[in-house]
N, C-alpha and C. Protein backbone atom coordinates (compact mmCIF):
# COMPACT_ATOMS: atom_id res chain seq x y z
N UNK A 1 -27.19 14.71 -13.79
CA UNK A 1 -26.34 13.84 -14.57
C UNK A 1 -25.27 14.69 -15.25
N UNK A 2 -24.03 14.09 -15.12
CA UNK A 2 -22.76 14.82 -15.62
C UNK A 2 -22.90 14.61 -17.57
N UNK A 3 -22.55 15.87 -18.07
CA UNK A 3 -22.41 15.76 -19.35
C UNK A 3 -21.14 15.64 -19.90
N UNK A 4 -20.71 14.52 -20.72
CA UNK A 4 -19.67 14.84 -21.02
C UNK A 4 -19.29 15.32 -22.32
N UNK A 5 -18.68 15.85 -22.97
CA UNK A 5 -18.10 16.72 -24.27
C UNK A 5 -18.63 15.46 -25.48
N UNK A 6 -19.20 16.04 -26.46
CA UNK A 6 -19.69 15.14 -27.93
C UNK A 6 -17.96 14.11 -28.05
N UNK A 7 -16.97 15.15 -28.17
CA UNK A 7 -16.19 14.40 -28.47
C UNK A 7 -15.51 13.46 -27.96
N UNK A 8 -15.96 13.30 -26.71
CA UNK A 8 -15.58 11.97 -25.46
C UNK A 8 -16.55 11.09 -25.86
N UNK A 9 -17.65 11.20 -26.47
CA UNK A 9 -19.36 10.39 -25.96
C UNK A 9 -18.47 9.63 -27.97
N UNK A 10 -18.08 10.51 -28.76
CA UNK A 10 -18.23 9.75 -29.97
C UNK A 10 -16.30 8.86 -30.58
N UNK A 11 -15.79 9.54 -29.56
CA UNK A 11 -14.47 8.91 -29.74
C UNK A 11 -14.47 7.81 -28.42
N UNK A 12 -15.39 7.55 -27.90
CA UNK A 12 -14.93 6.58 -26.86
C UNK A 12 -13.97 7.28 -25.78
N UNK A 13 -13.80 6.34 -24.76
CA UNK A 13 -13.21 7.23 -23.51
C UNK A 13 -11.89 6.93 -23.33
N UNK A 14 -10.73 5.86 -24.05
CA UNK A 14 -9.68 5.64 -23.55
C UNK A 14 -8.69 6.47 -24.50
N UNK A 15 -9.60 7.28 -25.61
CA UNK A 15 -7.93 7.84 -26.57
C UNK A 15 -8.12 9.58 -26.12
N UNK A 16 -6.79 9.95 -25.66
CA UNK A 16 -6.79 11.04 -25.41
C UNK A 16 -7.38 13.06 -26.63
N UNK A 17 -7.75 13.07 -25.97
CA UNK A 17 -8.27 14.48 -27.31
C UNK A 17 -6.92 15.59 -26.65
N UNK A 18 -6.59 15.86 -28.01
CA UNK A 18 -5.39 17.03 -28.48
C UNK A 18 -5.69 17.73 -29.14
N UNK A 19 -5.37 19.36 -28.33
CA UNK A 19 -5.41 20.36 -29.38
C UNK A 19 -4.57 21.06 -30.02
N UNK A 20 -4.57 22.19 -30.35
CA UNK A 20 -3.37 23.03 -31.13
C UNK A 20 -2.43 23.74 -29.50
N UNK A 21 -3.15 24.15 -28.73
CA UNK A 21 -2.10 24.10 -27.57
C UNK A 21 -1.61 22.94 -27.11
N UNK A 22 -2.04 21.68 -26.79
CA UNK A 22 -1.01 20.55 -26.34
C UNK A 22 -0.66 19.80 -26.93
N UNK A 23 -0.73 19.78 -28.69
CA UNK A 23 -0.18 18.97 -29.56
C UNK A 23 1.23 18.62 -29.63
N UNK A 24 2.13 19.80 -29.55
CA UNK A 24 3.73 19.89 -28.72
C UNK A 24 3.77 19.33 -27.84
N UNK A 25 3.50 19.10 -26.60
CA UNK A 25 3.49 18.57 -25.59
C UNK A 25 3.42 16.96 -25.56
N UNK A 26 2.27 16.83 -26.22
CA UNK A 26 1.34 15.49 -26.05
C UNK A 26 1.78 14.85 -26.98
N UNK A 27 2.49 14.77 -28.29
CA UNK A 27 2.77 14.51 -29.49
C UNK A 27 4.57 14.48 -29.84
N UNK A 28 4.46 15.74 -30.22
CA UNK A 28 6.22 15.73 -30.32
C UNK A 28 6.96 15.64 -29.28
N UNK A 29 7.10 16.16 -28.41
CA UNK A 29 7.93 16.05 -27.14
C UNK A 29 7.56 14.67 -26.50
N UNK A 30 6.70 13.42 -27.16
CA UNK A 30 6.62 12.07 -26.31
C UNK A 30 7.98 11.24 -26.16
N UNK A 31 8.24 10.77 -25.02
CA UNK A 31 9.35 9.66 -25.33
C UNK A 31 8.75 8.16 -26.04
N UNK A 32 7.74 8.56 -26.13
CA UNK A 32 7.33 6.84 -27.09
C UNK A 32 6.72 7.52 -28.41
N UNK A 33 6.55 6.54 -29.16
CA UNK A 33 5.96 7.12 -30.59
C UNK A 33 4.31 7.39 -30.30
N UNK A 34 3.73 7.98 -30.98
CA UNK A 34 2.47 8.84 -30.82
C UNK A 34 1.76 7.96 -32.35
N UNK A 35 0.72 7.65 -32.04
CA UNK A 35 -0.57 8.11 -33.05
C UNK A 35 -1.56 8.89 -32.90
N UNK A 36 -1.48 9.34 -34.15
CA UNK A 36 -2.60 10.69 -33.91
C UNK A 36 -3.81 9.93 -34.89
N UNK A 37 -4.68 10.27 -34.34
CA UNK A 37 -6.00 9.79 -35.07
C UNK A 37 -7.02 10.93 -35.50
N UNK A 38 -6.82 11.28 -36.65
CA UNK A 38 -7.04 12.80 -37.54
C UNK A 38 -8.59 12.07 -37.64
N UNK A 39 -9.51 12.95 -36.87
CA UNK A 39 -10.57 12.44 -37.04
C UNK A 39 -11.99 13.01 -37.12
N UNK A 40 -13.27 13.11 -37.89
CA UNK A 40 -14.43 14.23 -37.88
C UNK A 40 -15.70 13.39 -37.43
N UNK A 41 -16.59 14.46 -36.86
CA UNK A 41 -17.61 13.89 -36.15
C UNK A 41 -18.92 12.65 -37.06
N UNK A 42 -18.54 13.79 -38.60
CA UNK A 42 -19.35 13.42 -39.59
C UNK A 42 -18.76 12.40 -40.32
N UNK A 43 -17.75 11.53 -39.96
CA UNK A 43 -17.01 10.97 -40.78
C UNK A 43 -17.38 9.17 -40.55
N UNK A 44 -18.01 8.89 -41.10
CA UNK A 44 -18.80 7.18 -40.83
C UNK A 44 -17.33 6.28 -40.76
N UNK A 45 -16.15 6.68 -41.79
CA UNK A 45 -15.50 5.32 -41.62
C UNK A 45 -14.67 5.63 -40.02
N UNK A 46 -14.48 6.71 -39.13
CA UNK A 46 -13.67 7.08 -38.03
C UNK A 46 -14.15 6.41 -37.02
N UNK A 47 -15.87 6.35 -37.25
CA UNK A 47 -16.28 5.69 -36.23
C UNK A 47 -16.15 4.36 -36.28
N UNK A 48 -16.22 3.92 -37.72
CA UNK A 48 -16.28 2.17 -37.63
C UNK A 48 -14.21 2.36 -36.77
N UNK A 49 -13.45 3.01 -36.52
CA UNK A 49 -12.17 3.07 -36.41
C UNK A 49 -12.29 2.94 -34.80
N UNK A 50 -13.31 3.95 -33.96
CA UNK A 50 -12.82 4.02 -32.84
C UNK A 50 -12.73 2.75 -31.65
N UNK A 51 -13.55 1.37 -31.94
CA UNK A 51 -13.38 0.78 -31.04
C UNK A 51 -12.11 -0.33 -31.37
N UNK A 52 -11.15 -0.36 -32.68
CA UNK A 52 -10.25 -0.54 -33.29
C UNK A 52 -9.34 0.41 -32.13
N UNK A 53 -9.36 1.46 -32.22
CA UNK A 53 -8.14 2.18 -31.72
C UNK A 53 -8.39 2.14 -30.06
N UNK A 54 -9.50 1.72 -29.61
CA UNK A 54 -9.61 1.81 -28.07
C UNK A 54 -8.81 0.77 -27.73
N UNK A 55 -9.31 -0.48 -28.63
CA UNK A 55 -8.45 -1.74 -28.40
C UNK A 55 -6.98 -1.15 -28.63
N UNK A 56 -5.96 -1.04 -29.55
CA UNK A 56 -5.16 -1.05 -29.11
C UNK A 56 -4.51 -0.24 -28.53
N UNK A 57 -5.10 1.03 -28.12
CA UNK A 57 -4.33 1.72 -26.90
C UNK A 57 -4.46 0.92 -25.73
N UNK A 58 -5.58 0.05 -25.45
CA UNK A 58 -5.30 -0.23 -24.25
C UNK A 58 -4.74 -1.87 -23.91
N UNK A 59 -4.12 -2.51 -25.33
CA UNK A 59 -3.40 -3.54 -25.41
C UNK A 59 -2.15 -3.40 -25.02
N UNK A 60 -1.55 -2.10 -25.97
CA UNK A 60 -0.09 -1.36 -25.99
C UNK A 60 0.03 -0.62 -25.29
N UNK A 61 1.65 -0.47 -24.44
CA UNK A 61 2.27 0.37 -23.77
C UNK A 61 3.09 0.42 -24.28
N UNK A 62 3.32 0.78 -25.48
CA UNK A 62 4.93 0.75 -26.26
C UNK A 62 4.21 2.15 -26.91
N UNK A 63 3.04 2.57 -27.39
CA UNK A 63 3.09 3.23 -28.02
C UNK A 63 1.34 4.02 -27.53
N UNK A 64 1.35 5.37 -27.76
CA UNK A 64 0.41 6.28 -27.16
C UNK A 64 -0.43 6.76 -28.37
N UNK A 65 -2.01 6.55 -28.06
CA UNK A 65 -2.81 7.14 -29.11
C UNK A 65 -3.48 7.70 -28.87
N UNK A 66 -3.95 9.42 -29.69
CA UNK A 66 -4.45 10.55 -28.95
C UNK A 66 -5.31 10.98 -30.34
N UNK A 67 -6.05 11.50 -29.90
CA UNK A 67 -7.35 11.81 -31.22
C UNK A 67 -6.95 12.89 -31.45
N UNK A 68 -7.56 14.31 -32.74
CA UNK A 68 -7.52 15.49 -33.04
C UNK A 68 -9.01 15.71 -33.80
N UNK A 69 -9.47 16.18 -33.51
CA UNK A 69 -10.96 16.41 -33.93
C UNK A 69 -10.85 17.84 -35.35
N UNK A 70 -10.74 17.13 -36.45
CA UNK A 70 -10.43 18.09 -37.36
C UNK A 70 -11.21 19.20 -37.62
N UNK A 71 -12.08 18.98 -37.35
CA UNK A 71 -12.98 20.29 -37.20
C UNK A 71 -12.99 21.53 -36.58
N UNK A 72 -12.11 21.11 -35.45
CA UNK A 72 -11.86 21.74 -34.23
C UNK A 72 -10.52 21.98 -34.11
N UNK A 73 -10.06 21.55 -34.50
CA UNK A 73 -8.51 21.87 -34.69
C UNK A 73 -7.75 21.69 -36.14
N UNK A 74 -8.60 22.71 -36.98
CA UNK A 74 -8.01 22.85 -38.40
C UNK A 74 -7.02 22.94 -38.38
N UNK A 75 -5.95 24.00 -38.10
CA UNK A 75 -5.20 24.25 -38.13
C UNK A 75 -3.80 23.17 -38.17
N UNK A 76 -3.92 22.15 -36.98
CA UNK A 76 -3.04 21.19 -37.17
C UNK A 76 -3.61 19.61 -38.58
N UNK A 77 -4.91 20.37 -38.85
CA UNK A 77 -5.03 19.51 -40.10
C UNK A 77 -4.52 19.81 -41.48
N UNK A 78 -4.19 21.37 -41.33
CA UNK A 78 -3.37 21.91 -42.26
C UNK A 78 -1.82 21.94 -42.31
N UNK A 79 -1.57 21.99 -41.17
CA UNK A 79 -0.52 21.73 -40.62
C UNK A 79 0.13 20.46 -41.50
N UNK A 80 -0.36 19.58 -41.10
CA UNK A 80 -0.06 17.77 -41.51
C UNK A 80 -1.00 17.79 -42.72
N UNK A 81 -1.45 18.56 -43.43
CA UNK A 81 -1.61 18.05 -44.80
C UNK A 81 -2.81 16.94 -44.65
N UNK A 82 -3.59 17.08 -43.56
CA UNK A 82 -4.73 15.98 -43.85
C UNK A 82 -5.98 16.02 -44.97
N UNK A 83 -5.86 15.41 -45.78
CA UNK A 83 -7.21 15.64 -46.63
C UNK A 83 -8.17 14.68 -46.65
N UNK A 84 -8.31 13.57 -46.09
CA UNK A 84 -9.00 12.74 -45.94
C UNK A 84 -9.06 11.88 -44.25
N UNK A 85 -10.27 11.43 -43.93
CA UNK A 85 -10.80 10.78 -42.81
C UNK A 85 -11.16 9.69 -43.17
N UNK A 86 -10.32 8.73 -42.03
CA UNK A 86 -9.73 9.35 -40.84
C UNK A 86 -8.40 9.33 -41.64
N UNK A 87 -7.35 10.09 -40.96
CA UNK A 87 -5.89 9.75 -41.23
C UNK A 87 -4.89 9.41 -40.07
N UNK A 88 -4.33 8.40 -39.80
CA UNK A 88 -3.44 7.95 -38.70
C UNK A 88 -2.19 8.32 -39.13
N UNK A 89 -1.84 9.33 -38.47
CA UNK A 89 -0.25 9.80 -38.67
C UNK A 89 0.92 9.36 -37.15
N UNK A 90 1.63 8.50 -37.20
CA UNK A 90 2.71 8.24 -36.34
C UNK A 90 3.47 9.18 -36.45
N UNK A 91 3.85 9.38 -35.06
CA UNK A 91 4.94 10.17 -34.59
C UNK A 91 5.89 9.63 -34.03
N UNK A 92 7.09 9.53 -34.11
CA UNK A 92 8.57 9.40 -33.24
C UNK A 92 9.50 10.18 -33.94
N UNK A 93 9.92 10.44 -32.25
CA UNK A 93 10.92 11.75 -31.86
C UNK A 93 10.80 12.67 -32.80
N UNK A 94 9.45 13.23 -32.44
CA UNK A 94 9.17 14.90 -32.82
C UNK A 94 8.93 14.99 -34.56
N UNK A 95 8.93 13.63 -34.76
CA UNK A 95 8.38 13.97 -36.32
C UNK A 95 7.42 13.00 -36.90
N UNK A 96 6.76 13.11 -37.82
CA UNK A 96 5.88 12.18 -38.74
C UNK A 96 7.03 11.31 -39.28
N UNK A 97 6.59 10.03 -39.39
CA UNK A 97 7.37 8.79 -39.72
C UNK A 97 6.28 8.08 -40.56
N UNK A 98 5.45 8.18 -40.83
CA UNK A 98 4.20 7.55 -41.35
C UNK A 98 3.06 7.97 -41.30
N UNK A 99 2.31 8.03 -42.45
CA UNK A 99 0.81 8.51 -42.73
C UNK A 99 0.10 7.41 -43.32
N UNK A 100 -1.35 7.17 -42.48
CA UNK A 100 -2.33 6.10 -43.41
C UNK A 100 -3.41 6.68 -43.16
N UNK A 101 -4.04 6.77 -44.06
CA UNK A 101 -5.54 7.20 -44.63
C UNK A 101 -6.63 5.77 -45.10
N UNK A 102 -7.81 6.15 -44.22
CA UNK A 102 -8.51 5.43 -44.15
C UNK A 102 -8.84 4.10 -43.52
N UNK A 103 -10.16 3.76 -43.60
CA UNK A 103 -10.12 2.74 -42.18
C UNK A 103 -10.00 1.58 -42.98
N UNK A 104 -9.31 0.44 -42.30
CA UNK A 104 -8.64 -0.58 -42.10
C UNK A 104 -9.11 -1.40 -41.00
N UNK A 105 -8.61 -3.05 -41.18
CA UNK A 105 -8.68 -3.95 -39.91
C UNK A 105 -7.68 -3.27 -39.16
N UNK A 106 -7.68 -4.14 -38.39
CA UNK A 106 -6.95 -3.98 -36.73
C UNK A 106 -5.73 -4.44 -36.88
N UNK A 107 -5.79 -5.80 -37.55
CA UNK A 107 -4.23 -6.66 -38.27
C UNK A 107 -3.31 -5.47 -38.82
N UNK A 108 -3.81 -5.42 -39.66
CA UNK A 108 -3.44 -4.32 -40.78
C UNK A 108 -3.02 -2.89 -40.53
N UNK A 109 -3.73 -2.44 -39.39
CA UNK A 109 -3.29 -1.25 -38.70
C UNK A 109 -2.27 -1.65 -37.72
N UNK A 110 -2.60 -2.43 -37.27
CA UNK A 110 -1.02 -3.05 -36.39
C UNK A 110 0.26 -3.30 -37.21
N UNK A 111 -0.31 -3.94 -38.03
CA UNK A 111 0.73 -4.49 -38.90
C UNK A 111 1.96 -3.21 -39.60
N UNK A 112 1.17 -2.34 -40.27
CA UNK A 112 1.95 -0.87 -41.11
C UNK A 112 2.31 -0.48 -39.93
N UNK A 113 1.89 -0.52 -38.20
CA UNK A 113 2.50 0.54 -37.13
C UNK A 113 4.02 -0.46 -37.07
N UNK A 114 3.80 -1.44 -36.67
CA UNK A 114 4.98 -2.20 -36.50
C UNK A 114 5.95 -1.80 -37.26
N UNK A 115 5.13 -2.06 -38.68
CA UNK A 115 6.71 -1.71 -40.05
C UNK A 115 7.19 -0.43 -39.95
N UNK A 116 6.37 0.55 -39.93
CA UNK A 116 6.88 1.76 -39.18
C UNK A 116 7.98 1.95 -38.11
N UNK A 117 7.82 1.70 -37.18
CA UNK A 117 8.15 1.51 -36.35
C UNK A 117 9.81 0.64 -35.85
N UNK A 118 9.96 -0.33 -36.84
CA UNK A 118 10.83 -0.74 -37.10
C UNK A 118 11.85 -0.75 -37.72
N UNK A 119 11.40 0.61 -38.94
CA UNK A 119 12.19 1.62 -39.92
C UNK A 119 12.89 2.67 -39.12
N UNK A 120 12.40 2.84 -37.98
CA UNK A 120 12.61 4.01 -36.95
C UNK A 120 13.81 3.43 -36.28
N UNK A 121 15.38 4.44 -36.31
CA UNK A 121 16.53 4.50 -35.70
C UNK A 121 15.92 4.41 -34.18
N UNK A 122 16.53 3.44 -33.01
CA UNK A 122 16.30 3.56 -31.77
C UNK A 122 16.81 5.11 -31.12
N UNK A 123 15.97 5.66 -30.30
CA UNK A 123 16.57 6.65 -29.42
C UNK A 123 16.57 7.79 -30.25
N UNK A 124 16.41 9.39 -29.43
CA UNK A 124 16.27 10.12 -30.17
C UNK A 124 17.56 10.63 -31.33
């Protein structure tokens, strides 16, 4: 039987895992806006989050959501100033546009991405 990585088995299988090498890549350099889902293994409210965020990555094609396992990739948690789990930080064109901390409905997380999102100048 194939094993797969803790952090596939506890983030669910449709949001991509990013590290400090493909965070550039996978993140800033996207042509669509990015959520990052700042997230720890030990963290009870991330999990009540992940089948929230499976749903809407795989509702939306307007917009791409990729996990960071803070534990494992301190560095970009220092980076972005995360101090609390989970934290959903949006990205468009290569920068943070919005930070939310803590878990939330699904409405509600849709809802602040939209307003986000809509504050955001079209095109880079």
């Amino acid at each position: 039987m194939e094993r797969r990585p803790a952090a596939a088995i506890l983030k669910g299988m449709s949001l991509h895992a990013v590290t400090n090498d493909t965070f550039a890549a996978e993140v800033l350099e996207s042509e669509k806006p990015v959520l990052v889902d700042f997230w720890a293994a030990w963290c009870p409210p991330c999990r009540v989050m992940d089948p929230i965020l499976d749903e809407i990555a795989q509702s939306r094609d307007d917009i791409k959501i990729v996990s960071v396992d803070v534990d494992n990739q301190q560095e970009l948690a220092v980076e972005y100033g995360v101090l609390g789990m989970p934290t959903f930080m949006l990205f468009a064109n290569g920068a943070p546009i919005a930070s939310l901390v803590g878990s939330r409905p699904r409405k509600r997380l849709e809802s602040e991405l939209q307003e986000a999102l809509e504050q955001q100048p079209a095109g880079r």
